[in-house]
C-alpha atoms as a PDB file:
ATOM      1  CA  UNK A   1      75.348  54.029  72.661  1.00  0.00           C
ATOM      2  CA  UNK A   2      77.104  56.443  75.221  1.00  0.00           C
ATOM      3  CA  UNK A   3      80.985  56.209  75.909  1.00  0.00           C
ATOM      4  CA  UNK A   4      81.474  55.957  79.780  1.00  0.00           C
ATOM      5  CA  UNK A   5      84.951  57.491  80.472  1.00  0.00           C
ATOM      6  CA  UNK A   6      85.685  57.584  84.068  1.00  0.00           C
ATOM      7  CA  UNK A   7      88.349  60.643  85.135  1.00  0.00           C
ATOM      8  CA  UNK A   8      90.703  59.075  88.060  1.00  0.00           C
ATOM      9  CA  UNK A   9      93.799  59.372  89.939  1.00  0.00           C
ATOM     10  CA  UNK A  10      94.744  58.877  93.699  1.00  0.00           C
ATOM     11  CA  UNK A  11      96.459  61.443  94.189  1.00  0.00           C
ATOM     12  CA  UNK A  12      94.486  64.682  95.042  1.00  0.00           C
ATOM     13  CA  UNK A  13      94.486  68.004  93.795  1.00  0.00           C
ATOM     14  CA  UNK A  14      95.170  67.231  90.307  1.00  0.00           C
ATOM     15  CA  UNK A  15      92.532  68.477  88.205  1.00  0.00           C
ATOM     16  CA  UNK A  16      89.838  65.354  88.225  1.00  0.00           C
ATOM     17  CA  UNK A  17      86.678  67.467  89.283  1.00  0.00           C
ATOM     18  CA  UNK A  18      88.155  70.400  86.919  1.00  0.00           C
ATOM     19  CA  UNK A  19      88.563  68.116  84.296  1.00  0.00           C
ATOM     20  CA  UNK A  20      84.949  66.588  85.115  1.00  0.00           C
ATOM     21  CA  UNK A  21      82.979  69.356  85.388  1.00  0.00           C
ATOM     22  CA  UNK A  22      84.643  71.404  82.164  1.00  0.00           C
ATOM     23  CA  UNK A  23      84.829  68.575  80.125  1.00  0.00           C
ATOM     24  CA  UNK A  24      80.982  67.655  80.647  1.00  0.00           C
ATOM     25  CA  UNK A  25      80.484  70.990  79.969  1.00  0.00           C
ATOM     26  CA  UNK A  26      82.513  71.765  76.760  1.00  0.00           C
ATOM     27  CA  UNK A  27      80.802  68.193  75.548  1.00  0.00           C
ATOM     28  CA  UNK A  28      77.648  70.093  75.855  1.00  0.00           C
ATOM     29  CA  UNK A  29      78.644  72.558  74.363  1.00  0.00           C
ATOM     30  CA  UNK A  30      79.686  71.102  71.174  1.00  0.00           C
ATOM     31  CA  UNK A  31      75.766  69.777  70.925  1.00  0.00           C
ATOM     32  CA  UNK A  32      76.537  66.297  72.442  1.00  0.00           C
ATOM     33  CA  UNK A  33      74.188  64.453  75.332  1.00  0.00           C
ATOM     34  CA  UNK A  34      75.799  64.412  78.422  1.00  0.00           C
ATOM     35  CA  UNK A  35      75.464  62.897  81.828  1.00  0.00           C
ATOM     36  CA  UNK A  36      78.190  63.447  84.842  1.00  0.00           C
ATOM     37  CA  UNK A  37      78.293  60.915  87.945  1.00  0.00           C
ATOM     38  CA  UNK A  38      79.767  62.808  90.839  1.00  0.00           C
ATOM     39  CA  UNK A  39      80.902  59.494  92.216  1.00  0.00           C
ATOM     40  CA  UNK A  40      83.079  61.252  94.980  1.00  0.00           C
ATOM     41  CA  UNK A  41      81.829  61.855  98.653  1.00  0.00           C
ATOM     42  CA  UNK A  42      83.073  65.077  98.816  1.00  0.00           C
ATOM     43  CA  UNK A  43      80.022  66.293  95.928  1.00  0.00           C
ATOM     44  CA  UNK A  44      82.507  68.847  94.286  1.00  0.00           C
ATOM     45  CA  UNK A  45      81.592  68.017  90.903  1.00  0.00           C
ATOM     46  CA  UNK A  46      77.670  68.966  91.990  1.00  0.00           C
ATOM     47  CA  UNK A  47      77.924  71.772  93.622  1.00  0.00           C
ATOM     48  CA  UNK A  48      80.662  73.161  90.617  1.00  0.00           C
ATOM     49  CA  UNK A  49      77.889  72.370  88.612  1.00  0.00           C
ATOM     50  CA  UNK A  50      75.390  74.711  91.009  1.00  0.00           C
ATOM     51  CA  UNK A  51      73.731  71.760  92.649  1.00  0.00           C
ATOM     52  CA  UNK A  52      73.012  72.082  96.171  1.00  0.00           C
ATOM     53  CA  UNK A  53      74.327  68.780  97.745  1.00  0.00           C
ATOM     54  CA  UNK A  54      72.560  69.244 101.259  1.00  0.00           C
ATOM     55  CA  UNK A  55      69.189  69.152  99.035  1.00  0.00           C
ATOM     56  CA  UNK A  56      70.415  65.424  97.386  1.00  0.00           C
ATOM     57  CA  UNK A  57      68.292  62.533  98.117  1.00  0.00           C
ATOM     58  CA  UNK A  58      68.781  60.615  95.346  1.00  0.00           C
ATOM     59  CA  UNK A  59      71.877  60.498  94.051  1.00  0.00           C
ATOM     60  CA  UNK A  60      75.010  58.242  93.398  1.00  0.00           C
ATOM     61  CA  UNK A  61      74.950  56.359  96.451  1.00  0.00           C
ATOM     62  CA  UNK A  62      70.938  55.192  96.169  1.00  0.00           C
ATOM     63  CA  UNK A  63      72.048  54.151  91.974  1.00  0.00           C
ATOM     64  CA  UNK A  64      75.472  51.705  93.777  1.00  0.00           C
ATOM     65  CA  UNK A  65      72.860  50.761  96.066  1.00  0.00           C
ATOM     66  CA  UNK A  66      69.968  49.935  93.602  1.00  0.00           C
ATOM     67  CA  UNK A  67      67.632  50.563  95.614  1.00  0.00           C
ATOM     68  CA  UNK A  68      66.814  53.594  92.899  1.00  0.00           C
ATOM     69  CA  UNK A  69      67.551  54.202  89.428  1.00  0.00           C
ATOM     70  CA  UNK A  70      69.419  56.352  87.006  1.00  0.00           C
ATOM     71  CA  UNK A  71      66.382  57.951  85.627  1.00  0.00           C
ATOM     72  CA  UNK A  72      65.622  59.150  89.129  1.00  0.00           C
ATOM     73  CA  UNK A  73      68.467  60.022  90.326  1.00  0.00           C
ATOM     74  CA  UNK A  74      69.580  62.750  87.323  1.00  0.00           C
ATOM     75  CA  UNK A  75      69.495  66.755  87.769  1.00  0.00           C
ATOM     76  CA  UNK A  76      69.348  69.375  85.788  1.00  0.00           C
ATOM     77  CA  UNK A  77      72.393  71.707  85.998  1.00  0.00           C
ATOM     78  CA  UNK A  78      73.762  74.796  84.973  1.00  0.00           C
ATOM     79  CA  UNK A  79      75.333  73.577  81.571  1.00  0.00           C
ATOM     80  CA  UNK A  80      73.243  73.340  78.674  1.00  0.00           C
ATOM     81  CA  UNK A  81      72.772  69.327  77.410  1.00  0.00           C
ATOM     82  CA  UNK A  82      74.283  68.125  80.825  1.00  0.00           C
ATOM     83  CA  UNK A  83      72.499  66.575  83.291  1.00  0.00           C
ATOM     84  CA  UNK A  84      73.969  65.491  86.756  1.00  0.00           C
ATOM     85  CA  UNK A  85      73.737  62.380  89.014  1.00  0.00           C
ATOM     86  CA  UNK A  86      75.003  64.233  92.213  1.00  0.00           C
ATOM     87  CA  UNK A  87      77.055  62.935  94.963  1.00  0.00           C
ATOM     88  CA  UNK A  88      76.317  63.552  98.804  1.00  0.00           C
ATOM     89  CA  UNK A  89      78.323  62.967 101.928  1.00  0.00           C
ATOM     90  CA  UNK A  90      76.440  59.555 102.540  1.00  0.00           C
ATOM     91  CA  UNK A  91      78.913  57.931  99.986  1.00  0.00           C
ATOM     92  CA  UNK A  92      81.555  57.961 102.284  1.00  0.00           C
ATOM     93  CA  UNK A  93      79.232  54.434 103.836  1.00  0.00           C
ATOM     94  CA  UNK A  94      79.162  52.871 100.666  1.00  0.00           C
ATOM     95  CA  UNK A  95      82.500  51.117 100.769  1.00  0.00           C
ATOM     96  CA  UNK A  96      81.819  49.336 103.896  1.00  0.00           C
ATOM     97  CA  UNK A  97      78.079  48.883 102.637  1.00  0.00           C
ATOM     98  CA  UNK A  98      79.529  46.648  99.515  1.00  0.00           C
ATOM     99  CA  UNK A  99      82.273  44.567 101.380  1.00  0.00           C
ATOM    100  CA  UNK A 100      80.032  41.749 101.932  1.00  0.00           C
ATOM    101  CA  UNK A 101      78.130  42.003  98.541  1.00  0.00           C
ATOM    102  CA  UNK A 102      78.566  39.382  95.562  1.00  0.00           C
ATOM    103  CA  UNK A 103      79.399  41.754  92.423  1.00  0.00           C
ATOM    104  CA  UNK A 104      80.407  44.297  94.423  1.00  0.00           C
ATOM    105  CA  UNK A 105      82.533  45.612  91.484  1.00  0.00           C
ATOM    106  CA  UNK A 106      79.931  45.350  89.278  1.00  0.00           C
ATOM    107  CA  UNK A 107      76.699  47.403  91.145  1.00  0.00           C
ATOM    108  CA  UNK A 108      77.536  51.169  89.452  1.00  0.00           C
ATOM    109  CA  UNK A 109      78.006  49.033  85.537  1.00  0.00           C
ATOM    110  CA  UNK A 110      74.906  47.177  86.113  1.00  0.00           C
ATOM    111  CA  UNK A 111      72.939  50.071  87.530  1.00  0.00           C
ATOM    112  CA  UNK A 112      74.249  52.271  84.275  1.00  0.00           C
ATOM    113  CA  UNK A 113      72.933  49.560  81.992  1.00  0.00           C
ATOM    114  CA  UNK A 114      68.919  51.199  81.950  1.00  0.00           C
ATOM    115  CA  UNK A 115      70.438  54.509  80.795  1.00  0.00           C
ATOM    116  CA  UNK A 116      73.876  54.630  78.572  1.00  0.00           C
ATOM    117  CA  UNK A 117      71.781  54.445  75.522  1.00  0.00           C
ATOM    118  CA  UNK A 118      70.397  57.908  76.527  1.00  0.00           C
ATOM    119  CA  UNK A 119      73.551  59.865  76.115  1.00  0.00           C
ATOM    120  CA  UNK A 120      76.936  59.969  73.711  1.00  0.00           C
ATOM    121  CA  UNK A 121      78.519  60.631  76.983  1.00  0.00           C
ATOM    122  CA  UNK A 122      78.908  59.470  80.723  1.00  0.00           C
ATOM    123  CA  UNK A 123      81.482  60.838  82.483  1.00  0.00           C
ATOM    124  CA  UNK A 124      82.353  59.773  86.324  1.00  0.00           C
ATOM    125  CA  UNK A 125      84.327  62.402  88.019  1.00  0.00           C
ATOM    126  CA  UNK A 126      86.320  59.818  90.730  1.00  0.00           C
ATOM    127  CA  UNK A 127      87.089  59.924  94.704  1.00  0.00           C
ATOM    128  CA  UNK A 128      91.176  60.793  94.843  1.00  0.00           C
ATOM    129  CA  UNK A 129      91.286  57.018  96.215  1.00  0.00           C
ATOM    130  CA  UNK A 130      91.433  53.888  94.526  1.00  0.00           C
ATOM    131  CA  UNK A 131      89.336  51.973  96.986  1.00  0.00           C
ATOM    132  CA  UNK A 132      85.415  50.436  95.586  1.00  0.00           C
ATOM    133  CA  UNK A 133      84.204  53.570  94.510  1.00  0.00           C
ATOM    134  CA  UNK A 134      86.673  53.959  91.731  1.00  0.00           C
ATOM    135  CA  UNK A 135      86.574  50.052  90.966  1.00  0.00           C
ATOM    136  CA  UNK A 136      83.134  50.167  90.472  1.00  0.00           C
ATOM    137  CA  UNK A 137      83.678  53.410  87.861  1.00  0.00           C
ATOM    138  CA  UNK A 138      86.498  51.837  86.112  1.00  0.00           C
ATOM    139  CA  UNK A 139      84.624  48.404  85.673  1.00  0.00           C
ATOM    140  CA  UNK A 140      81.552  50.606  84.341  1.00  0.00           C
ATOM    141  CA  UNK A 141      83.917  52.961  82.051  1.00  0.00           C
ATOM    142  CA  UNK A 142      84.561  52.044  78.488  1.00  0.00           C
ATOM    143  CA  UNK A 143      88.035  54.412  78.642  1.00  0.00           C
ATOM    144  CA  UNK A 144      89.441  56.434  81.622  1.00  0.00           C
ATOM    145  CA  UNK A 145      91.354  59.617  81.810  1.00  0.00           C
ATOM    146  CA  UNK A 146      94.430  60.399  83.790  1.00  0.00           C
ATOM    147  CA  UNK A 147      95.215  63.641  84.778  1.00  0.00           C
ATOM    148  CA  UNK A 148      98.401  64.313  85.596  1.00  0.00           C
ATOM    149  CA  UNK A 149      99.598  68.028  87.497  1.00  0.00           C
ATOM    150  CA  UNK A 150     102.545  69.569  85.894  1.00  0.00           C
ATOM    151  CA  UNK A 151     104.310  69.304  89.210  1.00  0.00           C
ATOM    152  CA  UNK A 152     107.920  67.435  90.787  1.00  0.00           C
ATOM    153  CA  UNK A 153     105.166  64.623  92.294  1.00  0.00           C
ATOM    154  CA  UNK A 154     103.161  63.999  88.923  1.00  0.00           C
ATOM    155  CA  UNK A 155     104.423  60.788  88.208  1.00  0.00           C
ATOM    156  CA  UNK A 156     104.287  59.399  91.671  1.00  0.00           C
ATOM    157  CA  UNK A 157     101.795  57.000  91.862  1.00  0.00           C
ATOM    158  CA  UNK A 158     100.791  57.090  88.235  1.00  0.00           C
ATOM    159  CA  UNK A 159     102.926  53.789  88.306  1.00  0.00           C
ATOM    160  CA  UNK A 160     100.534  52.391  91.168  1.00  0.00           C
ATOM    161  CA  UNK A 161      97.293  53.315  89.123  1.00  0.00           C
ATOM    162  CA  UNK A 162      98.238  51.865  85.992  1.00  0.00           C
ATOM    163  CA  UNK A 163      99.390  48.644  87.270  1.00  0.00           C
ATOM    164  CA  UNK A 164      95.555  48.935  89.282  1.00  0.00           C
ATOM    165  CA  UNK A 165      93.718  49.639  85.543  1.00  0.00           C
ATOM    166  CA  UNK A 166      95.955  46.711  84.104  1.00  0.00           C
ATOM    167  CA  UNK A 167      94.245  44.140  86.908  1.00  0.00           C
ATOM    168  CA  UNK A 168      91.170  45.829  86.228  1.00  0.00           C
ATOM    169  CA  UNK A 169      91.308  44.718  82.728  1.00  0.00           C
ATOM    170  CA  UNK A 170      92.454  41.277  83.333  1.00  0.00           C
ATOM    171  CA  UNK A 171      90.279  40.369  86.407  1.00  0.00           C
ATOM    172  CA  UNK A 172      86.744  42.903  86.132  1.00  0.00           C
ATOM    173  CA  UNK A 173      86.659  44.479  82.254  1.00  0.00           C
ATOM    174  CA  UNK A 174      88.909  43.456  79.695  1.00  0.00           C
ATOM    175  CA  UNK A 175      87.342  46.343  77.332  1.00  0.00           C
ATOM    176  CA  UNK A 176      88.440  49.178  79.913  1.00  0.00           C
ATOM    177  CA  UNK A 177      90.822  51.230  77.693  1.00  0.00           C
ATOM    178  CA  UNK A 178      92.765  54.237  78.493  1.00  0.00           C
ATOM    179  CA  UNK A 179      91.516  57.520  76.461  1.00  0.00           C
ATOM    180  CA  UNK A 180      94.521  59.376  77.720  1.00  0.00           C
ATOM    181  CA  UNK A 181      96.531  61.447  80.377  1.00  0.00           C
ATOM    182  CA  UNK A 182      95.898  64.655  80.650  1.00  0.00           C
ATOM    183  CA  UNK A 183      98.492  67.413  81.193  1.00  0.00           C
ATOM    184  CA  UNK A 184      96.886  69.799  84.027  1.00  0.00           C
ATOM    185  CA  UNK A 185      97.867  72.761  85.532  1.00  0.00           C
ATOM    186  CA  UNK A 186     100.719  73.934  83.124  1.00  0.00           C
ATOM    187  CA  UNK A 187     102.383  77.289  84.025  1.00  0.00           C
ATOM    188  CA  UNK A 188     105.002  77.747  81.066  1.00  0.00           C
ATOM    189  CA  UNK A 189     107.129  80.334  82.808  1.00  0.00           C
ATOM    190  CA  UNK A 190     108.362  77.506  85.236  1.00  0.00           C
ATOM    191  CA  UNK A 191     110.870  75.416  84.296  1.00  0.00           C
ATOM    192  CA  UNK A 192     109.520  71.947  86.409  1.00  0.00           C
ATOM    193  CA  UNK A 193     106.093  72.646  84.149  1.00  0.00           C
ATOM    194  CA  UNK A 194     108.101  72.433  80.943  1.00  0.00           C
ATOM    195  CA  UNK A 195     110.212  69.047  82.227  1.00  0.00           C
ATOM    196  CA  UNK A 196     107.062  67.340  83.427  1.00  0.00           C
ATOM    197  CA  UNK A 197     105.029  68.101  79.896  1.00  0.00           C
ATOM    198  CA  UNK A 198     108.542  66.221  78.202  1.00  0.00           C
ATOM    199  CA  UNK A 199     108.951  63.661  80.361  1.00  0.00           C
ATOM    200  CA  UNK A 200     105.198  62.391  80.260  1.00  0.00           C
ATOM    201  CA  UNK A 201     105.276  62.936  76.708  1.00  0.00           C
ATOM    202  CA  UNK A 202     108.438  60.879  76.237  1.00  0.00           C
ATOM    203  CA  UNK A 203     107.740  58.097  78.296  1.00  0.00           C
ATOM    204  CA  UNK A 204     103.957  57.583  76.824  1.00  0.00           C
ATOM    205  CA  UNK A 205     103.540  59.164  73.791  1.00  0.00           C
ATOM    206  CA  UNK A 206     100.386  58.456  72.005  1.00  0.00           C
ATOM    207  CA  UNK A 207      98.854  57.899  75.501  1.00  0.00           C
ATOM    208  CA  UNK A 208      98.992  61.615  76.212  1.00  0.00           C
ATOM    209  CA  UNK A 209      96.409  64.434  75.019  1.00  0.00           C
ATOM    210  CA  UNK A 210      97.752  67.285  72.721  1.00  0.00           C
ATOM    211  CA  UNK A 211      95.756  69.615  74.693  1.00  0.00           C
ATOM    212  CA  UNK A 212      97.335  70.702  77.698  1.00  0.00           C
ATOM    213  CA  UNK A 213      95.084  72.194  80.654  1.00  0.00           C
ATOM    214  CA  UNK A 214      97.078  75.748  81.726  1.00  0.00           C
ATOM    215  CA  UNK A 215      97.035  77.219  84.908  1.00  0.00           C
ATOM    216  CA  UNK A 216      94.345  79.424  85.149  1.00  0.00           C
ATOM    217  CA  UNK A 217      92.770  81.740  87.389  1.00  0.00           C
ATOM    218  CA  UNK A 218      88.881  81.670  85.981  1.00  0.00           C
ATOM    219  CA  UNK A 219      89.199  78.035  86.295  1.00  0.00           C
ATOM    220  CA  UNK A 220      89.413  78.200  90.275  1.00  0.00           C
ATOM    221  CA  UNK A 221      86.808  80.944  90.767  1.00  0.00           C
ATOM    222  CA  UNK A 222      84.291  79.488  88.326  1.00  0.00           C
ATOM    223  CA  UNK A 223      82.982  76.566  91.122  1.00  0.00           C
ATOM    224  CA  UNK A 224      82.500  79.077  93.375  1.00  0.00           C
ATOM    225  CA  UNK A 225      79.298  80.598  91.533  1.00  0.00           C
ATOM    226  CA  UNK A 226      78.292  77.027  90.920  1.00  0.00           C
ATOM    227  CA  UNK A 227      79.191  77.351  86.901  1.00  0.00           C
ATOM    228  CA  UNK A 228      81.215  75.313  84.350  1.00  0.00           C
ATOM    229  CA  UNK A 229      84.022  77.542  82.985  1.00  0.00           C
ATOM    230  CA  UNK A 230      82.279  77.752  79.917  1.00  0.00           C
ATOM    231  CA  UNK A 231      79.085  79.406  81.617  1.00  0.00           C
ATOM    232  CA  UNK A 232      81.689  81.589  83.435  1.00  0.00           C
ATOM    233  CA  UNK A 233      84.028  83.325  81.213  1.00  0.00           C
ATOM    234  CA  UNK A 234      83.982  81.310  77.654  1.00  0.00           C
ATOM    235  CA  UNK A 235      86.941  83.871  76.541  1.00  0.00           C
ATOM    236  CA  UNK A 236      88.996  82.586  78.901  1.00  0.00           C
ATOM    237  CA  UNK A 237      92.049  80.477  78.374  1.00  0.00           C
ATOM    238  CA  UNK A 238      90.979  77.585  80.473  1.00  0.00           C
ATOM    239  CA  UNK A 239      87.434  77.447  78.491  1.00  0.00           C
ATOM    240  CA  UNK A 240      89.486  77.497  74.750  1.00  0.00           C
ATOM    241  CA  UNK A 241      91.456  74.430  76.738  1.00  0.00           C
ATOM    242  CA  UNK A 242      88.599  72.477  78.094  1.00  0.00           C
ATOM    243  CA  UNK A 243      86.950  72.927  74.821  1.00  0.00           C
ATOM    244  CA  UNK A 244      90.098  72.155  72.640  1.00  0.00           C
ATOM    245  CA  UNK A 245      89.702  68.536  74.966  1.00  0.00           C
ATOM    246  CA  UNK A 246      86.419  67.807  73.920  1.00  0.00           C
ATOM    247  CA  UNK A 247      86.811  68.662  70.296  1.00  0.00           C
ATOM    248  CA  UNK A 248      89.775  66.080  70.349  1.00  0.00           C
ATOM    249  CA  UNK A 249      87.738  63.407  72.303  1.00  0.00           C
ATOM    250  CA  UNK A 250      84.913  63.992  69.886  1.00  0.00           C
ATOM    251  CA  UNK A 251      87.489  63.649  66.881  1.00  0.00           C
ATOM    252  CA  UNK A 252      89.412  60.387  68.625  1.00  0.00           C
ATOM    253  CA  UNK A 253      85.651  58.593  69.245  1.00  0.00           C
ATOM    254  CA  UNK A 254      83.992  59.223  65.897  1.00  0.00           C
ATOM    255  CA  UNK A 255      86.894  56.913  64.269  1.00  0.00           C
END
């Protein structure tokens, strides 16, 4: 049965497509079946993946909607063993569309039902908001990821999100566990980088990945040609730390 881990934060900018895209990727990599649900209106984790979103017309929002399925929503990408329910601007409607709908927190779990047996991973890259979209990816997800910029604002807000996955648990999925934060965009010549990596650490321990995602220049050119960093430039440090990731999720899930 596939592990649904969902990749959120509120904040913007922090590495949740990066980490989305990469991590499906590297998963892929390492042999394992993967499926990635761009469940963000803005479709970055698509086209990263060298989908053209103005082509989508099945994608995320018809599979909330159920008025289509998994099966027919899912594209092919650019990684090997990853396939891709894309995203498309229409999402942006779906959070008025499920105000007035009973289970409204619920559509994207039930919808994922019909496929999770099909892959060892679903991963649901996350709108920087923590509005219905995200609810209804952290009521599907079995675990989410947190990642967290090496930067003076990095724990601002992380406060707000966790006390949002503890109601989570207690009102909409009491199984929803936290796989981990995620240390991203680490530049060890600064200073700030090096107080943010022990103050995260210090405060949550266990909670927090070894690997730590470095800045990295191949990492912000790689969407641009519509490729995982791994298709891009696999020497490069931010493939060795994308891959170092899913080698430890692999390890942490096959206890």
């Amino acid at each position: 049965m596939g592990k649904i881990i969902a990749i959120a934060n509120q904040k913007g900018g922090v590495g949740k497509t990066t980490t989305s895209v990469n991590l499906a990727a590297s998963l892929g990599v390492l042999e394992k079946k993967v499926l990635l649900i761009d469940a963000d209106p803005q479709a970055n984790a698509s086209s990263g993946l060298g989908i053209d979103v103005n082509t989508v017309e099945i994608g995320t929002y018809q599979i909330i909607e159920h008025s289509n399925t998994p099966n027919e929503a899912v594209v092919k990408c650019s990684a090997p063993n990853v396939d891709v329910i894309p995203s498309h601007i229409d999402l942006v409607a779906i959070e008025i569309e499920l105000v007035d709908k009973a289970d409204r927190e619920y559509m994207l779990k039930k919808a994922l039902e019909s496929i999770k047996d099909e892959y060892d991973f679903i991963i649901i890259d996350c709108a920087p908001s923590l509005g219905l979209l995200t609810l209804n990816a952290l009521t599907a997800a079995d675990s989410v990821i947190i990642p967290i910029q090496c930067e003076y604002f990095a724990l601002e807000g992380l406060g707000k999100l966790l006390n949002t996955i503890k109601s989570i648990q207690k009102i909409h999925n009491p199984d929803l566990d936290i796989e981990g934060l995620l240390l991203t965009m680490f530049d060890s010549r600064l200073r700030l980088s090096n107080q943010v990596v022990e103050e995260v650490q210090k405060h949550f321990n266990d909670m927090v990945f070894e690997t730590i995602i470095q800045r990295n220049v191949k990492l912000s050119e790689a969407p641009s040609f519509g490729e995982s960093i791994i298709n891009y430039d696999a020497t490069s440090k931010g493939a060795n730390n994308y891959l170092q990731l899913a080698h430890e999720i692999i390890k942490k899930n096959s206890k």
